[in-house]
PDB file of N, CA and C in Angstrom:
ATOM      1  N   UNK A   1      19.106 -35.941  91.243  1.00  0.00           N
ATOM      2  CA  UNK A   1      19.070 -36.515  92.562  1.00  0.00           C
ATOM      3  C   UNK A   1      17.816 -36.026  93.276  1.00  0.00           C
ATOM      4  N   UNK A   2      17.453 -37.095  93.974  1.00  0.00           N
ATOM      5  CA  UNK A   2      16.175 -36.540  94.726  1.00  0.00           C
ATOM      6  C   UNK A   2      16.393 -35.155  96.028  1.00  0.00           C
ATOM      7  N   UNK A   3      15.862 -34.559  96.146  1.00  0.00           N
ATOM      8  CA  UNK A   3      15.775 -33.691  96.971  1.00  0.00           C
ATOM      9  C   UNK A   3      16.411 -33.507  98.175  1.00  0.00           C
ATOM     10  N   UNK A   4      15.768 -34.691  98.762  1.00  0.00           N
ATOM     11  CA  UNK A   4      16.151 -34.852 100.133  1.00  0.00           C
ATOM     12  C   UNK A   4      17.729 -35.723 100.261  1.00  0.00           C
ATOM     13  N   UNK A   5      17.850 -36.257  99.162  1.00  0.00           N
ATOM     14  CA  UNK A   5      19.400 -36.697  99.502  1.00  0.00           C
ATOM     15  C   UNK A   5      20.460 -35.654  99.025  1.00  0.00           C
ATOM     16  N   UNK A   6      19.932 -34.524  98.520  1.00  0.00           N
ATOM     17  CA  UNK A   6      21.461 -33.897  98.056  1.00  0.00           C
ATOM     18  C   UNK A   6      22.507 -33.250  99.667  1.00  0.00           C
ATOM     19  N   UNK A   7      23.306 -33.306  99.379  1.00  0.00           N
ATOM     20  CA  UNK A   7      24.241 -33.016 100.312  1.00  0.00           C
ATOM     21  C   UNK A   7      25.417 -31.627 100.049  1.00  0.00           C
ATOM     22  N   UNK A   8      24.498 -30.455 100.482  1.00  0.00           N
ATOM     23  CA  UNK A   8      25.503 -29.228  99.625  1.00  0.00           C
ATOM     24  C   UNK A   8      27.073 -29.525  99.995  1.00  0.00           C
ATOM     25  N   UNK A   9      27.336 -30.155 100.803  1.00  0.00           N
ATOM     26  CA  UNK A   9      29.106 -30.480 101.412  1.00  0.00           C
ATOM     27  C   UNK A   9      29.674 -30.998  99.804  1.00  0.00           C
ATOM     28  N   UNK A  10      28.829 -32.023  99.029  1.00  0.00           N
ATOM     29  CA  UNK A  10      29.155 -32.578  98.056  1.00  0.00           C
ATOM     30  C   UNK A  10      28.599 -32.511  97.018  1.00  0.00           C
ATOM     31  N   UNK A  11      28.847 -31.394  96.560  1.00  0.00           N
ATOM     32  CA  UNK A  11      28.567 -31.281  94.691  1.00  0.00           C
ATOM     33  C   UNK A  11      29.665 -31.017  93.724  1.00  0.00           C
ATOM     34  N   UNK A  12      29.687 -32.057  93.484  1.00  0.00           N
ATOM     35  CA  UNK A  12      31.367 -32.570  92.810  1.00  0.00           C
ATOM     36  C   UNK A  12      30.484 -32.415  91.169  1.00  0.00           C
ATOM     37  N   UNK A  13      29.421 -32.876  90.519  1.00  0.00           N
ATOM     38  CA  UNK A  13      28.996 -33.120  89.307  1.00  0.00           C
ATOM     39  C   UNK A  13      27.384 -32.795  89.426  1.00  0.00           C
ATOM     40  N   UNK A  14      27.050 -32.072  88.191  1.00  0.00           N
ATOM     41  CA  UNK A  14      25.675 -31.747  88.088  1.00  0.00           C
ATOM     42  C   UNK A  14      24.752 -32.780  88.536  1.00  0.00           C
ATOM     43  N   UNK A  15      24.851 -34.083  88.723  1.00  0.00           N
ATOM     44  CA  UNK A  15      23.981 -35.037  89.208  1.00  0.00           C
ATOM     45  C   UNK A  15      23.838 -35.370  90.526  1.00  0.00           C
ATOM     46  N   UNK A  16      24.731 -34.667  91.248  1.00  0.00           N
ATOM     47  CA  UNK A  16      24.599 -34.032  92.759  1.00  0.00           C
ATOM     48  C   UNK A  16      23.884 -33.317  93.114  1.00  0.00           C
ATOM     49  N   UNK A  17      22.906 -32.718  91.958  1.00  0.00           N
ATOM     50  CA  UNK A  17      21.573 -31.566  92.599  1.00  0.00           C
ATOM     51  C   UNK A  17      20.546 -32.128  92.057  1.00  0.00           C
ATOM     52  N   UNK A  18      19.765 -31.534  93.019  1.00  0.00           N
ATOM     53  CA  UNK A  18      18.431 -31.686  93.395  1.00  0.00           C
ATOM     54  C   UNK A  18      17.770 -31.942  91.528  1.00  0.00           C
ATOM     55  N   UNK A  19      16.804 -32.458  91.631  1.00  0.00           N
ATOM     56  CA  UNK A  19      16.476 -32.908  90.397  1.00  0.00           C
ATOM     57  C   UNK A  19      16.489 -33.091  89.319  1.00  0.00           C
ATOM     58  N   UNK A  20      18.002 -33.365  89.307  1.00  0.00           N
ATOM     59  CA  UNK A  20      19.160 -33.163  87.751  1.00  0.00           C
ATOM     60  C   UNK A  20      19.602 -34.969  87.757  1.00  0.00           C
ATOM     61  N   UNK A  21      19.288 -35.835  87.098  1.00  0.00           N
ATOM     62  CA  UNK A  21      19.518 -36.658  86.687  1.00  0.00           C
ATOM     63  C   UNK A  21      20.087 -36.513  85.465  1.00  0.00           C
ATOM     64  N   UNK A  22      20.713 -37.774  84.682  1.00  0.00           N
ATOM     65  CA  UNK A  22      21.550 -37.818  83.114  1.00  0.00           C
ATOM     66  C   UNK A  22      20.676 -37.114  82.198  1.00  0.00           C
ATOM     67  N   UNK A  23      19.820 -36.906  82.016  1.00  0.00           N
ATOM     68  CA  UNK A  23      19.368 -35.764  80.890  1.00  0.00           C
ATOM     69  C   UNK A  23      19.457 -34.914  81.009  1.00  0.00           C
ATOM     70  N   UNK A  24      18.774 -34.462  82.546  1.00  0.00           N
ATOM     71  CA  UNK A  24      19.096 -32.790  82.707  1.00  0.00           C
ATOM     72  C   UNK A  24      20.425 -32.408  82.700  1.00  0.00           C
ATOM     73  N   UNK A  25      21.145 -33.294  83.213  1.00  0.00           N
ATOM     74  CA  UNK A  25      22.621 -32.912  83.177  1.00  0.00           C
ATOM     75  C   UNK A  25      23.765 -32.787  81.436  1.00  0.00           C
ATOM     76  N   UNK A  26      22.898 -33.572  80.564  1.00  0.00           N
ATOM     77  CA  UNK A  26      23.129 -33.370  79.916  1.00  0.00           C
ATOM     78  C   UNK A  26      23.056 -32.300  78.654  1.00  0.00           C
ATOM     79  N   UNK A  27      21.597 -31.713  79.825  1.00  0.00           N
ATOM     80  CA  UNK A  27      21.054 -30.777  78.894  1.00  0.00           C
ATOM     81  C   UNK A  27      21.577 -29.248  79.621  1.00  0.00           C
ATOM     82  N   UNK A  28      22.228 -29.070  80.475  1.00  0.00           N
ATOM     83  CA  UNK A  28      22.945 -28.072  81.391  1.00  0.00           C
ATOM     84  C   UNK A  28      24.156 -28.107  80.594  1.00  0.00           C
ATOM     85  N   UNK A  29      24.780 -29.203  80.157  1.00  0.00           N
ATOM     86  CA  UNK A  29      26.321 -29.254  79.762  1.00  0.00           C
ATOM     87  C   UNK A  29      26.396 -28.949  78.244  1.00  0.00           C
ATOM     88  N   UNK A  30      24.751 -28.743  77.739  1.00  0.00           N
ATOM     89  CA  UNK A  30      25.132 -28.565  76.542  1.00  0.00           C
ATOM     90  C   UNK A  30      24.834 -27.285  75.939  1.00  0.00           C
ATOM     91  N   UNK A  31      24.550 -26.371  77.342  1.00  0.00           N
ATOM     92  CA  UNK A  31      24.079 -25.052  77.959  1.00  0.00           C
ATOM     93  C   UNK A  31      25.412 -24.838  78.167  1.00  0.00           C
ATOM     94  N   UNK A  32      26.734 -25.053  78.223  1.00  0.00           N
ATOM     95  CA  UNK A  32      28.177 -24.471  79.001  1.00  0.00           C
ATOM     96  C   UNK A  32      28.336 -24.913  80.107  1.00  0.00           C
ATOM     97  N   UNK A  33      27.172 -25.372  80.916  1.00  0.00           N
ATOM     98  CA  UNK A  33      27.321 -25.602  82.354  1.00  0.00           C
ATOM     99  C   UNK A  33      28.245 -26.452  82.999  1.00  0.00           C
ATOM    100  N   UNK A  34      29.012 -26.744  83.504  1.00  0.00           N
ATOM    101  CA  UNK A  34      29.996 -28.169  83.508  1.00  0.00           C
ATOM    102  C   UNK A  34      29.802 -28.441  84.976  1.00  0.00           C
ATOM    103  N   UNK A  35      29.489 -27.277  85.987  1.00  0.00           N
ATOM    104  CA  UNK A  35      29.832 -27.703  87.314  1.00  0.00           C
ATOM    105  C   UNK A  35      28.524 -26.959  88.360  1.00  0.00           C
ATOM    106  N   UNK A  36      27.921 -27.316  89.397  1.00  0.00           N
ATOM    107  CA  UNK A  36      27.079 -26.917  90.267  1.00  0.00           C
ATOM    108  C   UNK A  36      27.165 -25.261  90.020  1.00  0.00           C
ATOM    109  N   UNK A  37      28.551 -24.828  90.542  1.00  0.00           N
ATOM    110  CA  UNK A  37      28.554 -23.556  90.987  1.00  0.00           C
ATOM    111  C   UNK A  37      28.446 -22.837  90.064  1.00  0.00           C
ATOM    112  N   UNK A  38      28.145 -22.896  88.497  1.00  0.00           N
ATOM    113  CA  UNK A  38      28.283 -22.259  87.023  1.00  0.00           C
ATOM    114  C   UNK A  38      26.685 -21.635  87.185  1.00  0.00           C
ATOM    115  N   UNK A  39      25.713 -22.147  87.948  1.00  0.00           N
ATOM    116  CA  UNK A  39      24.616 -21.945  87.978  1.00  0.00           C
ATOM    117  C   UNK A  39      24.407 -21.046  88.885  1.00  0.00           C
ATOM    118  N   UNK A  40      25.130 -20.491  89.359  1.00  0.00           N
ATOM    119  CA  UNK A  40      24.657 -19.297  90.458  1.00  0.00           C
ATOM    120  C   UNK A  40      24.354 -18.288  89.676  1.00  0.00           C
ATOM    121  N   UNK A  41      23.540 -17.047  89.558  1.00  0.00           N
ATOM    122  CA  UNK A  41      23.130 -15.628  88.839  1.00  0.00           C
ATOM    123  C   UNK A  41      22.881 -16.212  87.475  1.00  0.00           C
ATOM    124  N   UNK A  42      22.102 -17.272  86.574  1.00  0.00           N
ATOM    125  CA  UNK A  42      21.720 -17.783  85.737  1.00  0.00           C
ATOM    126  C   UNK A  42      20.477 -17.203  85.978  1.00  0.00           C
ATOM    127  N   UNK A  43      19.997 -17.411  84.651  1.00  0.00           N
ATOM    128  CA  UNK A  43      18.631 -17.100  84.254  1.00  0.00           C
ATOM    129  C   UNK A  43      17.738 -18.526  83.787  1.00  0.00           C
ATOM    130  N   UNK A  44      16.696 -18.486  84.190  1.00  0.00           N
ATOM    131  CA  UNK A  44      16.255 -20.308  83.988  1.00  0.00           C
ATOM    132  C   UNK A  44      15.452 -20.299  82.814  1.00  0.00           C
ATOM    133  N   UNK A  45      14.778 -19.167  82.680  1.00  0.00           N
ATOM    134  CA  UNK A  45      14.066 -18.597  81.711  1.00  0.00           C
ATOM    135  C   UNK A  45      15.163 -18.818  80.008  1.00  0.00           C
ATOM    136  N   UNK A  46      16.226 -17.809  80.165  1.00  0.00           N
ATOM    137  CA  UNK A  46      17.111 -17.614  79.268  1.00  0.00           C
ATOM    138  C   UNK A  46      17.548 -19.142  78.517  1.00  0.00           C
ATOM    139  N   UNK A  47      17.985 -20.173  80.162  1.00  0.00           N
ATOM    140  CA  UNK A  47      18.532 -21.493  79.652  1.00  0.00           C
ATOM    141  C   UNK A  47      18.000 -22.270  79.210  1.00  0.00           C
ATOM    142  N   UNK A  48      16.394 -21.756  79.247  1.00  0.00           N
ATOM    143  CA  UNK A  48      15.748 -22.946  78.929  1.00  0.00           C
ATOM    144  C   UNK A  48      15.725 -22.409  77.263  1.00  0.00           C
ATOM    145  N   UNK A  49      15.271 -20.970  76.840  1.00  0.00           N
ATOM    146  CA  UNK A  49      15.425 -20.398  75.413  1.00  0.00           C
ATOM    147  C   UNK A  49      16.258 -20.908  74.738  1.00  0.00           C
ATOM    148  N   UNK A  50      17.643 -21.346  74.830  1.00  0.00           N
ATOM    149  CA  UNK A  50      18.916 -21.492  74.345  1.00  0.00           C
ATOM    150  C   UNK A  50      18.746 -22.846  74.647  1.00  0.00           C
ATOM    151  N   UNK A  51      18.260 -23.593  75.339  1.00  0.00           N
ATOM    152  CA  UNK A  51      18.053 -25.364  75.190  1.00  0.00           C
ATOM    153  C   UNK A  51      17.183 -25.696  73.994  1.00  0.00           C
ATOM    154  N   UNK A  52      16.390 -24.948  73.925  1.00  0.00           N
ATOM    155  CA  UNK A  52      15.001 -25.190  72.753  1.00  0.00           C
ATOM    156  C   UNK A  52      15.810 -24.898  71.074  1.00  0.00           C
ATOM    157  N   UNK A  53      16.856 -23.516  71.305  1.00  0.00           N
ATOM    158  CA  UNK A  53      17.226 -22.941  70.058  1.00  0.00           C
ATOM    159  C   UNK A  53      18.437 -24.255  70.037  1.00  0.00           C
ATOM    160  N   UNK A  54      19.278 -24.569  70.824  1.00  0.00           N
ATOM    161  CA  UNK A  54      20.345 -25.208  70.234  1.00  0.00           C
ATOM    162  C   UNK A  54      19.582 -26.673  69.803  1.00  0.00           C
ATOM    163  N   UNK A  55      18.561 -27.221  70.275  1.00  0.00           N
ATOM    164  CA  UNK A  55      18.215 -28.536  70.332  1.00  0.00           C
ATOM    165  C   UNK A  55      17.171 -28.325  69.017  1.00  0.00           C
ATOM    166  N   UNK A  56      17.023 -27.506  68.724  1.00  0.00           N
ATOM    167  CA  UNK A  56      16.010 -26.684  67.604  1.00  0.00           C
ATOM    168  C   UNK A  56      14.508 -27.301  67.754  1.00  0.00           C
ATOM    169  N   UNK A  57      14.117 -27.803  69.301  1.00  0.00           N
ATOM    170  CA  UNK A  57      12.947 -28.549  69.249  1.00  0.00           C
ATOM    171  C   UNK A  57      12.492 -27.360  70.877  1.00  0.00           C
ATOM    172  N   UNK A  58      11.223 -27.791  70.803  1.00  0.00           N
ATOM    173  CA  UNK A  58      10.402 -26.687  71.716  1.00  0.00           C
ATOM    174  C   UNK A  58      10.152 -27.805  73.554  1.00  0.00           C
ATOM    175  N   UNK A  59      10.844 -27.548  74.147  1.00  0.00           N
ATOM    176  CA  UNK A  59      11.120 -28.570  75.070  1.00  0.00           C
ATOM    177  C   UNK A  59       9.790 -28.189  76.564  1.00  0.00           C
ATOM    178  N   UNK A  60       9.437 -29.516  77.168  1.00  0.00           N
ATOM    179  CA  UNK A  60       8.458 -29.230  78.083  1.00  0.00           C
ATOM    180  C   UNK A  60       8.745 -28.022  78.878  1.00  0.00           C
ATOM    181  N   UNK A  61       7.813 -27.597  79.736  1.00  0.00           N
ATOM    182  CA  UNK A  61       8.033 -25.836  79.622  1.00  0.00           C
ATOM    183  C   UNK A  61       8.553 -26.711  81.329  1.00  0.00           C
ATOM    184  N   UNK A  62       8.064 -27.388  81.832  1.00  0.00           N
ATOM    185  CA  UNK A  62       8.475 -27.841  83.015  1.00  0.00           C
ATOM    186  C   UNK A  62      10.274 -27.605  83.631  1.00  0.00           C
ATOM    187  N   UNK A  63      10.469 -27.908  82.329  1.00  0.00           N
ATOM    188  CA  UNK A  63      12.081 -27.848  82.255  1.00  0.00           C
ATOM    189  C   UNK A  63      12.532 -26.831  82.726  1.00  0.00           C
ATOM    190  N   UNK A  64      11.629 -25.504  82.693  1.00  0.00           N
ATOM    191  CA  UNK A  64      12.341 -24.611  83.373  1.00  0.00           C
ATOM    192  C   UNK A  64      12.121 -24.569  85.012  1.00  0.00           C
ATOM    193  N   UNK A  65      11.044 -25.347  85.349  1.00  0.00           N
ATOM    194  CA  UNK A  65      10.758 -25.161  86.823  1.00  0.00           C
ATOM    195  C   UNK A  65      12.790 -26.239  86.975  1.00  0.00           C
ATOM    196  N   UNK A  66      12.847 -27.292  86.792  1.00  0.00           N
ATOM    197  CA  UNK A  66      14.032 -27.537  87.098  1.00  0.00           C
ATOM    198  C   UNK A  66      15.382 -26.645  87.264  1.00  0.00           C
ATOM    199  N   UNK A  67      15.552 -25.732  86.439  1.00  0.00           N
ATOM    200  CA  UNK A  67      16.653 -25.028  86.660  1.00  0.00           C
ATOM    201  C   UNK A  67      16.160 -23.874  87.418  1.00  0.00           C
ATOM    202  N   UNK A  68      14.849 -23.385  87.473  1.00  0.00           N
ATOM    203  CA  UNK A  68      14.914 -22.558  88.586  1.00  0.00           C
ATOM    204  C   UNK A  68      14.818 -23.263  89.645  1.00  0.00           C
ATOM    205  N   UNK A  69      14.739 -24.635  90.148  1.00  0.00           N
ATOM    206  CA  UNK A  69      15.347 -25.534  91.571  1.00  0.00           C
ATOM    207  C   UNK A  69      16.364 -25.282  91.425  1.00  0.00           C
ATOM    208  N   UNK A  70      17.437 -25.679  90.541  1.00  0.00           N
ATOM    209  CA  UNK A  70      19.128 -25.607  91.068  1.00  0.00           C
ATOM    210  C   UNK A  70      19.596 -24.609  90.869  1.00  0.00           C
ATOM    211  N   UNK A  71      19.084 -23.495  89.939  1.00  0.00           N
ATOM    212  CA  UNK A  71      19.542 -22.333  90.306  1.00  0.00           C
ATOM    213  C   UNK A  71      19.456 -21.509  91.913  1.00  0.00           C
ATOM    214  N   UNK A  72      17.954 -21.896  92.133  1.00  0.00           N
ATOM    215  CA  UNK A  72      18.084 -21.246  93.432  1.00  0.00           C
ATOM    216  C   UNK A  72      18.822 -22.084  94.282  1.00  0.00           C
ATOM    217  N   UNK A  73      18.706 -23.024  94.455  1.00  0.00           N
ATOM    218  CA  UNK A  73      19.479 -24.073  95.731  1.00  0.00           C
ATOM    219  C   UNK A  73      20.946 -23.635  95.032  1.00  0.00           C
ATOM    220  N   UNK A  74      22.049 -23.568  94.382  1.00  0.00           N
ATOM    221  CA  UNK A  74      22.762 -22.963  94.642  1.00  0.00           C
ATOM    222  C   UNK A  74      23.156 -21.530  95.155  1.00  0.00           C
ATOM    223  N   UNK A  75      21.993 -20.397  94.912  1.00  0.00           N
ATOM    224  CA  UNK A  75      21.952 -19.758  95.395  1.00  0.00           C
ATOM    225  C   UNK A  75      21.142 -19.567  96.816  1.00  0.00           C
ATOM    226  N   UNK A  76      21.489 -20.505  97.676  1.00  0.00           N
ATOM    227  CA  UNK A  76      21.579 -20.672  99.068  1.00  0.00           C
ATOM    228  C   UNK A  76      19.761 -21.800  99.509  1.00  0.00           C
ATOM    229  N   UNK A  77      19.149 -21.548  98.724  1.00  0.00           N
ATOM    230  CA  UNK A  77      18.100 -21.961  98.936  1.00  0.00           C
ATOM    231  C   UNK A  77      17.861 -23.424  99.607  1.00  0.00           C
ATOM    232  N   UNK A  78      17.078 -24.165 100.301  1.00  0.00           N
ATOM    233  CA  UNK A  78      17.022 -25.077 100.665  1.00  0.00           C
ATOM    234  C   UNK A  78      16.626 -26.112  99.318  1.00  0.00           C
ATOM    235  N   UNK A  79      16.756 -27.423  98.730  1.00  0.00           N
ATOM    236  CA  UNK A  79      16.610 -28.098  98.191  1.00  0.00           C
ATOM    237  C   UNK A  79      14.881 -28.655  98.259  1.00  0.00           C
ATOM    238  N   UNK A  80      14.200 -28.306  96.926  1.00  0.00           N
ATOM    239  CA  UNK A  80      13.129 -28.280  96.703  1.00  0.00           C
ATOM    240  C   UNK A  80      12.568 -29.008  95.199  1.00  0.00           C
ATOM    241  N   UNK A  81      11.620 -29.953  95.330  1.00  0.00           N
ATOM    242  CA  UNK A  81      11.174 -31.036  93.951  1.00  0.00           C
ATOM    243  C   UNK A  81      10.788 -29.977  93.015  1.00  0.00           C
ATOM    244  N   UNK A  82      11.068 -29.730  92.076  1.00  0.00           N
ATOM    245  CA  UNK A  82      10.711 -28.953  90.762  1.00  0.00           C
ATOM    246  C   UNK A  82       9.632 -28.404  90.940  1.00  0.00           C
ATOM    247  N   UNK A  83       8.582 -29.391  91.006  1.00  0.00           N
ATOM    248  CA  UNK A  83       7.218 -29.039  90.767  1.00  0.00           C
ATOM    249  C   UNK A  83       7.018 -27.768  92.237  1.00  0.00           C
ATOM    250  N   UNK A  84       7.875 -27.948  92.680  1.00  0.00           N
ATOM    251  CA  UNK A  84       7.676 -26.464  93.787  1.00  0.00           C
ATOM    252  C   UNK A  84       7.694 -25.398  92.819  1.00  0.00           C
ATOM    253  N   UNK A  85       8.259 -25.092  91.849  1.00  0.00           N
ATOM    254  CA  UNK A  85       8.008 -23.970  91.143  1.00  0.00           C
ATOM    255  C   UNK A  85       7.318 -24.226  89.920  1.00  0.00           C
ATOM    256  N   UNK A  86       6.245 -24.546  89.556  1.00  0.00           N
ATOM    257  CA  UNK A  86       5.870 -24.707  88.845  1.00  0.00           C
ATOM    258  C   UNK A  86       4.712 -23.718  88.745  1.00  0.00           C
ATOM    259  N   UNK A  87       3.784 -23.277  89.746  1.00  0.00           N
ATOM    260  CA  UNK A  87       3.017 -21.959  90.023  1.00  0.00           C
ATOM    261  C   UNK A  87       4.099 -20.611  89.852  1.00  0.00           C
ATOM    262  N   UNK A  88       4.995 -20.733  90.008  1.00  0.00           N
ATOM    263  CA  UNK A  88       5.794 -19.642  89.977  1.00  0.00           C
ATOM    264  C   UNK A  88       6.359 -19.175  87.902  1.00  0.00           C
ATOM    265  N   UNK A  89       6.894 -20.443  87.569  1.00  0.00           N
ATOM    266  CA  UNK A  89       7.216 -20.506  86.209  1.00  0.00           C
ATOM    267  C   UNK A  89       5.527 -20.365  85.580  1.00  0.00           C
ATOM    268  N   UNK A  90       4.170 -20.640  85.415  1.00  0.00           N
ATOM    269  CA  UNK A  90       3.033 -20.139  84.765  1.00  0.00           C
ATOM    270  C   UNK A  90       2.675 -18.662  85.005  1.00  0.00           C
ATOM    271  N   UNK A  91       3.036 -18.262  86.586  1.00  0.00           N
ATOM    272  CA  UNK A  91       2.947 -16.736  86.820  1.00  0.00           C
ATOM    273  C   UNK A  91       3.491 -16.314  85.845  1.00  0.00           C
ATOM    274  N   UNK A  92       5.127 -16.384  85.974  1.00  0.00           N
ATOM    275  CA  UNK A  92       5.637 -15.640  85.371  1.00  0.00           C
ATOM    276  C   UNK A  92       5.482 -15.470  83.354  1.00  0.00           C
ATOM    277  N   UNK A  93       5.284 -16.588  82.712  1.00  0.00           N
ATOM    278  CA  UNK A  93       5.190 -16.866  81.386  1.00  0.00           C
ATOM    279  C   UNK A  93       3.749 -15.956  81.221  1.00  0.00           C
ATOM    280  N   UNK A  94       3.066 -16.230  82.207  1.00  0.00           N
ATOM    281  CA  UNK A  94       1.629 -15.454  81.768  1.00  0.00           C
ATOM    282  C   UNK A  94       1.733 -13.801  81.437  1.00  0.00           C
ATOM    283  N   UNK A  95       2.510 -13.309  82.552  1.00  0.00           N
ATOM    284  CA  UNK A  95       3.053 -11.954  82.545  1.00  0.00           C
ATOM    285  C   UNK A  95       3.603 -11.492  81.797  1.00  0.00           C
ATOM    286  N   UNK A  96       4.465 -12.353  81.003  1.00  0.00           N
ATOM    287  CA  UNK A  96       5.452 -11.939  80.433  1.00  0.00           C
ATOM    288  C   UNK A  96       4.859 -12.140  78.819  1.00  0.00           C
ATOM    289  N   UNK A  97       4.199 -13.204  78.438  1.00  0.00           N
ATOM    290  CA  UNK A  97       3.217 -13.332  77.231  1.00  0.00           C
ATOM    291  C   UNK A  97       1.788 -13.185  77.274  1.00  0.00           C
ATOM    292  N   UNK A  98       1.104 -13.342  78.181  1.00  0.00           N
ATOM    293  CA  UNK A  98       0.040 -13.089  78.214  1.00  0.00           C
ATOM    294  C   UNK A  98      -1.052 -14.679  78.090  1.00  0.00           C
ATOM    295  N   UNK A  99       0.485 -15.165  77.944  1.00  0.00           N
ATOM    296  CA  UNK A  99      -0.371 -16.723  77.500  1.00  0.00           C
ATOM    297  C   UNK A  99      -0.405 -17.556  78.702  1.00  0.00           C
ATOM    298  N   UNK A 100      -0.722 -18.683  79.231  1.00  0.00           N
ATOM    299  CA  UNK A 100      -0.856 -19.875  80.077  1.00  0.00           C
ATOM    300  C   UNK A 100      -0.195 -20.894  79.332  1.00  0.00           C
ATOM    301  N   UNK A 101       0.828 -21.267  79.891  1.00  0.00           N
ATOM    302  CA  UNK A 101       1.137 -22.581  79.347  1.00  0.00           C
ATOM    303  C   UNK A 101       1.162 -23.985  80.427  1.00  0.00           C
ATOM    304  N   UNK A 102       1.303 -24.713  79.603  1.00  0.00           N
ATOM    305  CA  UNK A 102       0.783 -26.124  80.198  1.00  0.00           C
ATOM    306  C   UNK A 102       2.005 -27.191  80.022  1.00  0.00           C
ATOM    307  N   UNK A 103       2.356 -27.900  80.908  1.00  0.00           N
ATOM    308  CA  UNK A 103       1.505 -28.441  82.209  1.00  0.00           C
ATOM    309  C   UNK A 103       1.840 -27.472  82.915  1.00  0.00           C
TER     310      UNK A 103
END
């Protein structure tokens, strides 16, 4: 869902947050995730590791700026387009490998 329409009163199904449409949602549910609030104290980093290992394919690194959006917006944050963290997810990968990844 786009950003500006999510409505925290109503998150009944993962496609109620902020930039989780039918793939991402499908790719959360195949993570354990079943419901909004499963995502609070998640690691976006971790989910995205365990999306790549169960799917056994190496998935856009972008993917993790998405779950760190709905991770934080469930954890109280205001509702924000992915690409808001996307300087934040290269910080951190750089630090942590030493590498730059792209996009």
């Amino acid at each position: 869902m786009h950003p500006q329409k999510v409505c925290r009163e109503k998150l009944e199904k993962l496609t109620d947050l902020p930039n989780i449409g039918p793939a991402a949602a499908s790719d959360l549910m195949l993570l354990g995730i079943q419901h909004p609030s499963a995502l609070v104290g998640q690691d976006a980093y971790q989910l995205y590791e365990e999306l790549c290992r169960l799917t056994r394919q190496r998935h856009d690194p972008c993917v993790i700026d998405v779950f760190l959006s709905v991770i934080r917006f469930m954890e109280g944050e205001p509702p924000q387009s992915w690409w808001a963290y996307t300087a934040e997810r290269q910080q951190t990968l750089l630090s942590r490998t030493g590498k730059q990844t792209t996009p």
